[in-house]
N, C-alpha and C. Protein backbone atom coordinates (compact mmCIF):
# COMPACT_ATOMS: atom_id res chain seq x y z
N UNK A 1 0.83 -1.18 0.00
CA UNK A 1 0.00 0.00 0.00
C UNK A 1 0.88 1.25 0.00
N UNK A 2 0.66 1.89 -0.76
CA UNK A 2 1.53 3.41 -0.87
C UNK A 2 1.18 4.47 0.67
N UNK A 3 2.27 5.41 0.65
CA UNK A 3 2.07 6.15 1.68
C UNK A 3 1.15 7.53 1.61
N UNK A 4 0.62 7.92 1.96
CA UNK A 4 -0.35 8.82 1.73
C UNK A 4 0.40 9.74 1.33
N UNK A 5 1.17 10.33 1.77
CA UNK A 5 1.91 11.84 1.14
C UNK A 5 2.24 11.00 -0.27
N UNK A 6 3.02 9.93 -0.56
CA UNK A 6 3.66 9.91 -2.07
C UNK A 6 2.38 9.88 -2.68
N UNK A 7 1.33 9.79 -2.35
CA UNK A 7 0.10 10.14 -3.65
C UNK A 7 -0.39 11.22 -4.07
N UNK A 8 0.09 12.24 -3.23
CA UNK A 8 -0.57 13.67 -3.54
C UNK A 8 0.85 13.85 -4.03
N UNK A 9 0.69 14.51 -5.65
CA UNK A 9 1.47 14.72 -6.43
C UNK A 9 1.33 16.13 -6.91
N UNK A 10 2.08 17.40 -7.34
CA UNK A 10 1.98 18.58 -8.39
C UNK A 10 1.95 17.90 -9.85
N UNK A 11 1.25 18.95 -10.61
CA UNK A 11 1.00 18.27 -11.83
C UNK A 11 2.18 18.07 -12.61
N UNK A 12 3.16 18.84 -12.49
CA UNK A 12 4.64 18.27 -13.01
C UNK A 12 5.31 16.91 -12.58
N UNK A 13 5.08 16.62 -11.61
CA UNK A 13 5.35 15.05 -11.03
C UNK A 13 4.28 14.03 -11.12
N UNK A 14 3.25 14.64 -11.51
CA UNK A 14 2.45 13.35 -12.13
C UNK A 14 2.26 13.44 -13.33
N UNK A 15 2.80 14.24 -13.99
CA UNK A 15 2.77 13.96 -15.30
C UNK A 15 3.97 12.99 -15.51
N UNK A 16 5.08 13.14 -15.09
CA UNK A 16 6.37 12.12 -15.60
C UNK A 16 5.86 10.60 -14.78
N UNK A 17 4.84 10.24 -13.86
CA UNK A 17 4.44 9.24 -12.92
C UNK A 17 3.57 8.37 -14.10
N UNK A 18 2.81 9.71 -15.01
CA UNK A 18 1.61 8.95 -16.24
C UNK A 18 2.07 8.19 -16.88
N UNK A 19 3.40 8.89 -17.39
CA UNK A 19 4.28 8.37 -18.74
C UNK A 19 4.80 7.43 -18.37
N UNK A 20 5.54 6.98 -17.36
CA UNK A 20 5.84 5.94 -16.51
C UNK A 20 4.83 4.58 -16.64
N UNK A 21 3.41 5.49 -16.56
CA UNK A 21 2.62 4.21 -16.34
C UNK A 21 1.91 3.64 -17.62
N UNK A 22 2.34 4.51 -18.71
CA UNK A 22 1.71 4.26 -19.82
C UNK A 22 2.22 3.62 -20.44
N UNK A 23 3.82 3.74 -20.55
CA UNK A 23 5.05 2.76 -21.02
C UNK A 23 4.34 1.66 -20.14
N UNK A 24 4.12 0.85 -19.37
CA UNK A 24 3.98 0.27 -18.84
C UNK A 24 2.83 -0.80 -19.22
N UNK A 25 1.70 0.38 -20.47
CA UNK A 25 0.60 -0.15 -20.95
C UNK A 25 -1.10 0.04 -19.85
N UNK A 26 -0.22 0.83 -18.76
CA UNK A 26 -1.75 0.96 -17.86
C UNK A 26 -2.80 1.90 -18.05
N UNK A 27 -4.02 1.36 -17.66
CA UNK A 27 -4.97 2.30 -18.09
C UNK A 27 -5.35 3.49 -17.07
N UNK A 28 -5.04 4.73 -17.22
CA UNK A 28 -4.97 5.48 -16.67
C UNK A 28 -6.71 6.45 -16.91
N UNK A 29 -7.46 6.53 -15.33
CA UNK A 29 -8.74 6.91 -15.32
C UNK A 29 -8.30 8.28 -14.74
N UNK A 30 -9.41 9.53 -14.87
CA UNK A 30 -9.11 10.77 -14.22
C UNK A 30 -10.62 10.92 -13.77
N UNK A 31 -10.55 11.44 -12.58
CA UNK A 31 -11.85 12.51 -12.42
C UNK A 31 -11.55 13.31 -11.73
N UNK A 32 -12.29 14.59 -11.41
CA UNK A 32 -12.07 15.62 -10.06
C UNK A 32 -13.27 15.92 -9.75
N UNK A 33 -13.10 16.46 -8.69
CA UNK A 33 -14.11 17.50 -7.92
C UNK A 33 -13.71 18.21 -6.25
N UNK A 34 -14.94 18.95 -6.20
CA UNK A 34 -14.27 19.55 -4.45
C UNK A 34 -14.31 18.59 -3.16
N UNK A 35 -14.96 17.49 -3.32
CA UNK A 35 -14.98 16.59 -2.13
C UNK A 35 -14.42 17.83 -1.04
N UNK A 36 -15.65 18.51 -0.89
CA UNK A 36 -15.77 19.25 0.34
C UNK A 36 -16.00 18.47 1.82
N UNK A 37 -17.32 17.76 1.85
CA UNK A 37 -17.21 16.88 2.85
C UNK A 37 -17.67 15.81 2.27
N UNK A 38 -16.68 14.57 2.89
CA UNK A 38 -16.22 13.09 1.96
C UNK A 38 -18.08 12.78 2.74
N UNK A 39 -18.23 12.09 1.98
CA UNK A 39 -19.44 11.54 2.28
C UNK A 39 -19.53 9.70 1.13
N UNK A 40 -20.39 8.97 1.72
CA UNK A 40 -20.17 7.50 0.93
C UNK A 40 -20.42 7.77 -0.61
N UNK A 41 -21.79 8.48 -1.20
CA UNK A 41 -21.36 8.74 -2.41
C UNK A 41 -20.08 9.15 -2.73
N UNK A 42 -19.62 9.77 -2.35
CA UNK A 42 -17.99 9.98 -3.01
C UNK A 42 -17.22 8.74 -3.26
N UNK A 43 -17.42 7.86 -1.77
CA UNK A 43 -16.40 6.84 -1.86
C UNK A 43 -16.78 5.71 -2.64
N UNK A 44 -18.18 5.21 -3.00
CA UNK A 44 -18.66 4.61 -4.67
C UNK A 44 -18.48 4.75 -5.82
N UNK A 45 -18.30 6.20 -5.87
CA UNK A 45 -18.10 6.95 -7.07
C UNK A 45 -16.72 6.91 -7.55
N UNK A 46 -16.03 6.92 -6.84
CA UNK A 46 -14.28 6.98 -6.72
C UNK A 46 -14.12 5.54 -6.94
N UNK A 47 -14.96 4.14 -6.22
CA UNK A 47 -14.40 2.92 -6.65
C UNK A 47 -15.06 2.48 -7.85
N UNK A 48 -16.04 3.28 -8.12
CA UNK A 48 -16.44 2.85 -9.38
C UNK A 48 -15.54 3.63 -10.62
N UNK A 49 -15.59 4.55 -10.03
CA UNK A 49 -14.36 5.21 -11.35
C UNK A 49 -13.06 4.37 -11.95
N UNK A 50 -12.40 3.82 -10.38
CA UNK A 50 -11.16 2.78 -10.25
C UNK A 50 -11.49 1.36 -11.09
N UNK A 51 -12.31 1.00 -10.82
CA UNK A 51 -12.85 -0.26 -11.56
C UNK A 51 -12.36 0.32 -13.32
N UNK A 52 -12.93 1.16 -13.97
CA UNK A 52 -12.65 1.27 -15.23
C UNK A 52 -11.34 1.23 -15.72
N UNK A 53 -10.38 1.32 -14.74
CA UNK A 53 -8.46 1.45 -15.32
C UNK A 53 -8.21 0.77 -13.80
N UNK A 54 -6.70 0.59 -14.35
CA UNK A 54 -5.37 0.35 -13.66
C UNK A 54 -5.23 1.51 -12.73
N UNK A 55 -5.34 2.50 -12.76
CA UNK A 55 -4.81 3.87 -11.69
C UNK A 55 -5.52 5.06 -12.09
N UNK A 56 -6.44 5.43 -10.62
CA UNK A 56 -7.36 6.46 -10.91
C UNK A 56 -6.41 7.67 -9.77
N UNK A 57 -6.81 8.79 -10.92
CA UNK A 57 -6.01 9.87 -10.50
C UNK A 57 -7.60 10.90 -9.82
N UNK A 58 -7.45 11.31 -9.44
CA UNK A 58 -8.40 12.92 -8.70
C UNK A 58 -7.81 14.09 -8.38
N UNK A 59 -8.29 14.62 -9.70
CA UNK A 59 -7.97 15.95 -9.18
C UNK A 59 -8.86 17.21 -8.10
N UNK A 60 -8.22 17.72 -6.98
CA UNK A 60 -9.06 18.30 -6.18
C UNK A 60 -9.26 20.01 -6.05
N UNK A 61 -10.42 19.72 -6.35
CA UNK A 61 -10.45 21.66 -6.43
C UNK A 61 -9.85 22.88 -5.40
N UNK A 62 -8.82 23.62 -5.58
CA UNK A 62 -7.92 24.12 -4.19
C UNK A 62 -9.33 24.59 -3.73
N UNK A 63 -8.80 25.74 -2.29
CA UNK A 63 -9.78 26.02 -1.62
C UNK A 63 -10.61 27.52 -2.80
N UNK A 64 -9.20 28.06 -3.61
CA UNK A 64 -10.20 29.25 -4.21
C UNK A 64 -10.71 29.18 -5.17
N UNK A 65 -10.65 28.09 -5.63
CA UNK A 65 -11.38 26.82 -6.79
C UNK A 65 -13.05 26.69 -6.29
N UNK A 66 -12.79 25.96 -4.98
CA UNK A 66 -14.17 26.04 -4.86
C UNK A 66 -14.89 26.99 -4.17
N UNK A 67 -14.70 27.76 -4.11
CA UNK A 67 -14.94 29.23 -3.50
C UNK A 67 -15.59 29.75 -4.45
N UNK A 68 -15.06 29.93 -5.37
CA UNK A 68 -15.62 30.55 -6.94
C UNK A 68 -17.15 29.67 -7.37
N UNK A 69 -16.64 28.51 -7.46
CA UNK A 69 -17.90 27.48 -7.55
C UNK A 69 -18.90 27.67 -6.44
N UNK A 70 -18.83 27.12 -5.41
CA UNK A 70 -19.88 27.05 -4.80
C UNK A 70 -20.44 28.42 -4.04
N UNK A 71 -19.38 29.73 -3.66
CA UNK A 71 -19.83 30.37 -3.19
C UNK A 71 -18.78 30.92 -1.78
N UNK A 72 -18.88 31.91 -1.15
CA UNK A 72 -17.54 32.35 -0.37
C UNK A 72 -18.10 31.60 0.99
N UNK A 73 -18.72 30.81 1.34
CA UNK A 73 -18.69 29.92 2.58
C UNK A 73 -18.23 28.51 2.38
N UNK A 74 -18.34 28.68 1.31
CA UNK A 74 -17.35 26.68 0.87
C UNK A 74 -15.90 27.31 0.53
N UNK A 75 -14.98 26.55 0.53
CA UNK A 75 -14.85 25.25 1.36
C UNK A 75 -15.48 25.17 2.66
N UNK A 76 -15.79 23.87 3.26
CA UNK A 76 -16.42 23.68 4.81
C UNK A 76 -14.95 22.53 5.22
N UNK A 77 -13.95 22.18 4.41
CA UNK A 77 -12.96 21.59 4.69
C UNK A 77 -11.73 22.21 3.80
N UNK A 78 -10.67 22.58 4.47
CA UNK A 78 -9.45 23.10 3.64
C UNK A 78 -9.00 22.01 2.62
N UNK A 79 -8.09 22.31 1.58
CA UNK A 79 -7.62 21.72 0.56
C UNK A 79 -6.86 20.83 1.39
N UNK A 80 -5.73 21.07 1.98
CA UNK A 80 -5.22 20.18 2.72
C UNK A 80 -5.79 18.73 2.92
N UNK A 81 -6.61 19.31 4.17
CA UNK A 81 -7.26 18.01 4.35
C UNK A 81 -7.92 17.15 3.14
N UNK A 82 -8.62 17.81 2.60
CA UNK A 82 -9.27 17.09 1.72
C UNK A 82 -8.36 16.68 0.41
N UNK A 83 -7.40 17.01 0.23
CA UNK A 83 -6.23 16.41 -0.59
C UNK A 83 -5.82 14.64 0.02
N UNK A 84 -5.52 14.92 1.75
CA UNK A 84 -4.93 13.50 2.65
C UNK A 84 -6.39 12.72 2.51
N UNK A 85 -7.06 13.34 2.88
CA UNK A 85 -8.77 12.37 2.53
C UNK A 85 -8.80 11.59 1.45
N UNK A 86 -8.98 12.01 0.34
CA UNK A 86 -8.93 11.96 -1.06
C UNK A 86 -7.58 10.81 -1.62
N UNK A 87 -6.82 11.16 -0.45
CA UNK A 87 -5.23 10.04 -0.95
C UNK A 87 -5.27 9.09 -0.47
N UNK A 88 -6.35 9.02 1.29
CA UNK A 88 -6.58 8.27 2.00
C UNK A 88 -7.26 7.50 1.66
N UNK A 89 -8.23 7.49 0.83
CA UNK A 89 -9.01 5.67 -0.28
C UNK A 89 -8.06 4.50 -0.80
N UNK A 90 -8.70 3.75 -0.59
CA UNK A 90 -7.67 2.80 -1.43
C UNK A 90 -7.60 2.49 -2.85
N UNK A 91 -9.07 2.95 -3.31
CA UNK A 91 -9.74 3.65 -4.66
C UNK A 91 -8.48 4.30 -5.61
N UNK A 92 -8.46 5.49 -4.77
CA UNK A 92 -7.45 6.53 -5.43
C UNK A 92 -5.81 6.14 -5.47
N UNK A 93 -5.31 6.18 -6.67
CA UNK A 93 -3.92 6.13 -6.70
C UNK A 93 -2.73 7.27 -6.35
N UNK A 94 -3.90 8.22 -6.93
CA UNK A 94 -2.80 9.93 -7.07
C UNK A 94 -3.81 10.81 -6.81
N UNK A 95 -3.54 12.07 -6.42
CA UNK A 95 -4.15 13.38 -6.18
C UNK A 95 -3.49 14.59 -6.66
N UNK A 96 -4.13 15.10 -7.67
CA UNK A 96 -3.45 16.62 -7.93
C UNK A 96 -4.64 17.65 -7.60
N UNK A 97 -3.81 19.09 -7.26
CA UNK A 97 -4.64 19.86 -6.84
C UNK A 97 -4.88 21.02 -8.21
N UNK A 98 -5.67 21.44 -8.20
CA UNK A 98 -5.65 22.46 -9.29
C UNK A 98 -6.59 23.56 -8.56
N UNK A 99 -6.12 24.83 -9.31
CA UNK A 99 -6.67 25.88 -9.21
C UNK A 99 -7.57 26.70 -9.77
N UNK A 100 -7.95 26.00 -10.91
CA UNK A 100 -8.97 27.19 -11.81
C UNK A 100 -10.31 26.20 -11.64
N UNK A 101 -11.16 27.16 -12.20
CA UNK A 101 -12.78 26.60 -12.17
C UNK A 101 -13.05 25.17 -12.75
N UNK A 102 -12.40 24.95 -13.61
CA UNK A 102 -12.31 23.06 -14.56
C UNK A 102 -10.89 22.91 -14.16
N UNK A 103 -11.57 21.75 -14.64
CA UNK A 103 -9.47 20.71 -14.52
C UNK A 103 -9.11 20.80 -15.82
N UNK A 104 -10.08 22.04 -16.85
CA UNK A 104 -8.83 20.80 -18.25
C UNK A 104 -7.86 21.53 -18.55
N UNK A 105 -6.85 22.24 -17.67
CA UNK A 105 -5.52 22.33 -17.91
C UNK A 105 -5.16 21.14 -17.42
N UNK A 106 -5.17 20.68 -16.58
CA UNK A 106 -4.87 19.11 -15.86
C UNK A 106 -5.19 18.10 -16.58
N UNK A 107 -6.48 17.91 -17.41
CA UNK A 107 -6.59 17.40 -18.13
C UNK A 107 -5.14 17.19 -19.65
N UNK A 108 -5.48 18.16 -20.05
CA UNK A 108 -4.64 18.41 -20.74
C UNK A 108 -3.29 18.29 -20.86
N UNK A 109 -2.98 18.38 -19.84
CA UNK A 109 -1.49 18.10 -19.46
C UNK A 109 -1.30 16.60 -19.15
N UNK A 110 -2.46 16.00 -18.35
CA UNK A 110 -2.47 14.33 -17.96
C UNK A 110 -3.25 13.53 -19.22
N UNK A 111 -4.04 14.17 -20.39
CA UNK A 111 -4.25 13.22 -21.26
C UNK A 111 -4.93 11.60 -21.25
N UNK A 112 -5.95 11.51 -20.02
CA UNK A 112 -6.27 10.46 -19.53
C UNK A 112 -6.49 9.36 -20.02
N UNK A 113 -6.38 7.91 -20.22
CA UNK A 113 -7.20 7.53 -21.26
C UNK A 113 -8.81 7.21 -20.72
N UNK A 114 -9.11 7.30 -19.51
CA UNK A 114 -10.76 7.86 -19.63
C UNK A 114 -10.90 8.99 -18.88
N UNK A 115 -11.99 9.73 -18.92
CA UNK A 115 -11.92 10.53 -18.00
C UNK A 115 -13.85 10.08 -17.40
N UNK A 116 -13.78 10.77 -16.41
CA UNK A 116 -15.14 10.20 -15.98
C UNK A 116 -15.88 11.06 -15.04
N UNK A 117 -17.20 11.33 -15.01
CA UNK A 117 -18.01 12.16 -14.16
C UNK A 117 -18.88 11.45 -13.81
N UNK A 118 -19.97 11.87 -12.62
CA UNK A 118 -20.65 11.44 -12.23
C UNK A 118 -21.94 11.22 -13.60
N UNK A 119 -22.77 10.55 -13.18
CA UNK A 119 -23.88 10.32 -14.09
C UNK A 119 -25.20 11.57 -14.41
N UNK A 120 -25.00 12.42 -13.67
CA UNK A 120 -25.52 13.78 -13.03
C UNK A 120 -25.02 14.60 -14.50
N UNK A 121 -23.84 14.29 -15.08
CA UNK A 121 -23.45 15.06 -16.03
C UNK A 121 -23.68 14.81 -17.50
N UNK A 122 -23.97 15.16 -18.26
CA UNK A 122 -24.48 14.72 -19.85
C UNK A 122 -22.61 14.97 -20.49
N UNK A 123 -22.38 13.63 -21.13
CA UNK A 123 -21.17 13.43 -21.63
C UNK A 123 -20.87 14.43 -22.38
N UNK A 124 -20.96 15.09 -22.90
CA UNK A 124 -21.01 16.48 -23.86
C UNK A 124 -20.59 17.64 -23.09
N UNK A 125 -20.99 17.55 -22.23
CA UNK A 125 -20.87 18.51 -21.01
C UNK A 125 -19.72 18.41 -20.10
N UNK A 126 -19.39 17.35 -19.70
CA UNK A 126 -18.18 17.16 -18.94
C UNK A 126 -16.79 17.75 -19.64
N UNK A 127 -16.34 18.68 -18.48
CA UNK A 127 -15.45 19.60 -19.18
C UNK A 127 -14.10 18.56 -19.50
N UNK A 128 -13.65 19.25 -20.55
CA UNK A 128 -12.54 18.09 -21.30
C UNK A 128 -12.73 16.94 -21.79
N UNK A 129 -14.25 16.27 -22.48
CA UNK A 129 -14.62 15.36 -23.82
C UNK A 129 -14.26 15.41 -24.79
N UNK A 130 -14.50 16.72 -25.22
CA UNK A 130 -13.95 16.93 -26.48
C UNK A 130 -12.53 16.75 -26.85
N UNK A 131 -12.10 17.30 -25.43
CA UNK A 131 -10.58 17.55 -25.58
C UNK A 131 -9.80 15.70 -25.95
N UNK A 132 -10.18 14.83 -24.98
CA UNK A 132 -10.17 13.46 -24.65
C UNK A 132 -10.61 12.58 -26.31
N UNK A 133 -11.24 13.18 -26.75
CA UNK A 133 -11.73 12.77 -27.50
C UNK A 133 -11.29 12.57 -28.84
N UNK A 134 -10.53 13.69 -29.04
CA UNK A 134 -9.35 14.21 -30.04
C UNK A 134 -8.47 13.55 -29.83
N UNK A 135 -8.04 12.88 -28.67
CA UNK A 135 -6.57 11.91 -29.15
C UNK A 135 -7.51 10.61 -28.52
N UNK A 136 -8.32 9.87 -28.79
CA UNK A 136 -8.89 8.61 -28.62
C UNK A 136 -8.90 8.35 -27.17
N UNK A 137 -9.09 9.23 -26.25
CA UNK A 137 -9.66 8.96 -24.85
C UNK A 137 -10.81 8.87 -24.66
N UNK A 138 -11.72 8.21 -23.84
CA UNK A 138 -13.05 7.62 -23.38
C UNK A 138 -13.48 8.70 -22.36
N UNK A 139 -14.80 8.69 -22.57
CA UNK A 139 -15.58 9.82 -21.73
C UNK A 139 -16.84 8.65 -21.24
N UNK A 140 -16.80 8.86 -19.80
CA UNK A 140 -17.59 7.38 -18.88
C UNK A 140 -18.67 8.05 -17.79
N UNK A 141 -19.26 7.85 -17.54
CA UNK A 141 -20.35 8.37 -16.66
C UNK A 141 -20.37 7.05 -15.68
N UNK A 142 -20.63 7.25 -14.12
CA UNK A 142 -20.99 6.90 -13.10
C UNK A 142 -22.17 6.75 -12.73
N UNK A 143 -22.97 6.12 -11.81
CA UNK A 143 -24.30 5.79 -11.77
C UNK A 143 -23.88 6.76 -10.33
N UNK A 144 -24.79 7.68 -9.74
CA UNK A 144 -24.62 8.41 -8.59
C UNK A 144 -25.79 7.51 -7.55
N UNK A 145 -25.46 7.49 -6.56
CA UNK A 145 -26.18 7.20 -5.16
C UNK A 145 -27.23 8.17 -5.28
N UNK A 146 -28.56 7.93 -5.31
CA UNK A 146 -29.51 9.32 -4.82
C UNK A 146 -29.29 9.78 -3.68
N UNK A 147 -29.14 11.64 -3.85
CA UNK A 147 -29.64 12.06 -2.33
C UNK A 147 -28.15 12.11 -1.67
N UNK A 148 -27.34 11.43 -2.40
CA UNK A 148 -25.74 11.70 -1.44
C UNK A 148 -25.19 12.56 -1.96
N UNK A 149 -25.10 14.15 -1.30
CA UNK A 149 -24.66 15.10 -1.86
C UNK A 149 -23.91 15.69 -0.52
N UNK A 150 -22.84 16.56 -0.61
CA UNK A 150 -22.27 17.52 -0.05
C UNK A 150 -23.25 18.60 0.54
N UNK A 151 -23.49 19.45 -0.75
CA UNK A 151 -25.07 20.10 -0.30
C UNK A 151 -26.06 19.82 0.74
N UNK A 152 -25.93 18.57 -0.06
CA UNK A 152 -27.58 17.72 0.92
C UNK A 152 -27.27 17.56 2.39
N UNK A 153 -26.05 17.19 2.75
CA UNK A 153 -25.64 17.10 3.72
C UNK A 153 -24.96 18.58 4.79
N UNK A 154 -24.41 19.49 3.92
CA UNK A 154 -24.68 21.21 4.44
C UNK A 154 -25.65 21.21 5.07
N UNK A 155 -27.29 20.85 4.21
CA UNK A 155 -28.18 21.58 4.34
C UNK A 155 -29.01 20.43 5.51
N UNK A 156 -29.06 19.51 5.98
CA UNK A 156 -29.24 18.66 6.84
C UNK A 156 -28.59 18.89 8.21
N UNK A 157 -27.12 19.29 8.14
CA UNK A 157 -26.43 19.70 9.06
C UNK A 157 -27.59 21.07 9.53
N UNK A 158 -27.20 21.95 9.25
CA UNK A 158 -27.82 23.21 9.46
C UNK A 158 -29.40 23.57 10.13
N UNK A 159 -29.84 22.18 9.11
CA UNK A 159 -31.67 22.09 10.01
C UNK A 159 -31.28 21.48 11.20
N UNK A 160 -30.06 20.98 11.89
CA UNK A 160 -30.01 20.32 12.77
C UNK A 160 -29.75 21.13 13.99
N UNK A 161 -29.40 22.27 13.70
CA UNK A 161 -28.32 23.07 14.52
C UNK A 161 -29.41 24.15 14.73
């Protein structure tokens, strides 16, 4: 089992880790998101992603990543943590962090051969298909858990309090 820090990688060191693994012939899966608070949909979603390749990478939205997205009270967990979370599956092989609103500079730079979103997303839509698509990478959808959301769980917390 790998050590949790060697999985959280910068995208310059997992890019030479890809090539490594591609010489190698492995099938390399990508997805991201903010996994603000880990909840079991996440952790289905992540082994179902893994099931499709040899080594699933996640990229995680920094904290001013999802700030922009969801709004200036998210994050409800720092990047940090949720980087060691995220490395902490046995699902996940690697973790990169990125900073802008999409991953497909990350994309782009990691070249996946699938990339994958939840089922929530219309394949067309998932940012970097097209891109994936142009050099013969696979675009895969996930079956989501109903009702297991981050959100859902914000907003459950809060009626509680």
């Amino acid at each position: 089992m790998q050590n949790l820090e060697t999985k959280i990688k910068n995208l310059a060191q997992l890019k030479k880790t890809v090539k490594q693994l591609r010489a190698k012939g492995k099938i390399i899966v990508f997805t991201n998101g903010c996994f603000d608070i880990l909840h079991y949909g996440h952790v289905k979603y992540l082994q179902d992603a893994k099931d499709l390749g040899d080594f699933l990478i996640v990229a995680v939205n920094s904290d001013f990543s999802v700030s922009r997205i969801k709004g200036k009270r998210r994050p409800i967990v720092q990047e940090g943590d949720r980087l060691k979370i995220i490395a902490a599956l046995q699902s996940v092989d690697f973790v990169v962090k990125f900073n802008q609103t999409t991953p497909l500079k990350t994309i782009k730079a990691l070249k996946p051969d699938i990339l994958v979103k939840g089922s929530d997303w219309p394949k067309e839509e998932i940012v970097g298909s097209a891109y994936a698509a142009s050099y013969g990478g696979k675009v895969k959808t996930v079956k989501l858990i109903p009702g297991r959301s981050t959100t859902n769980l914000i907003d459950k917390i809060a009626k509680k309090t």
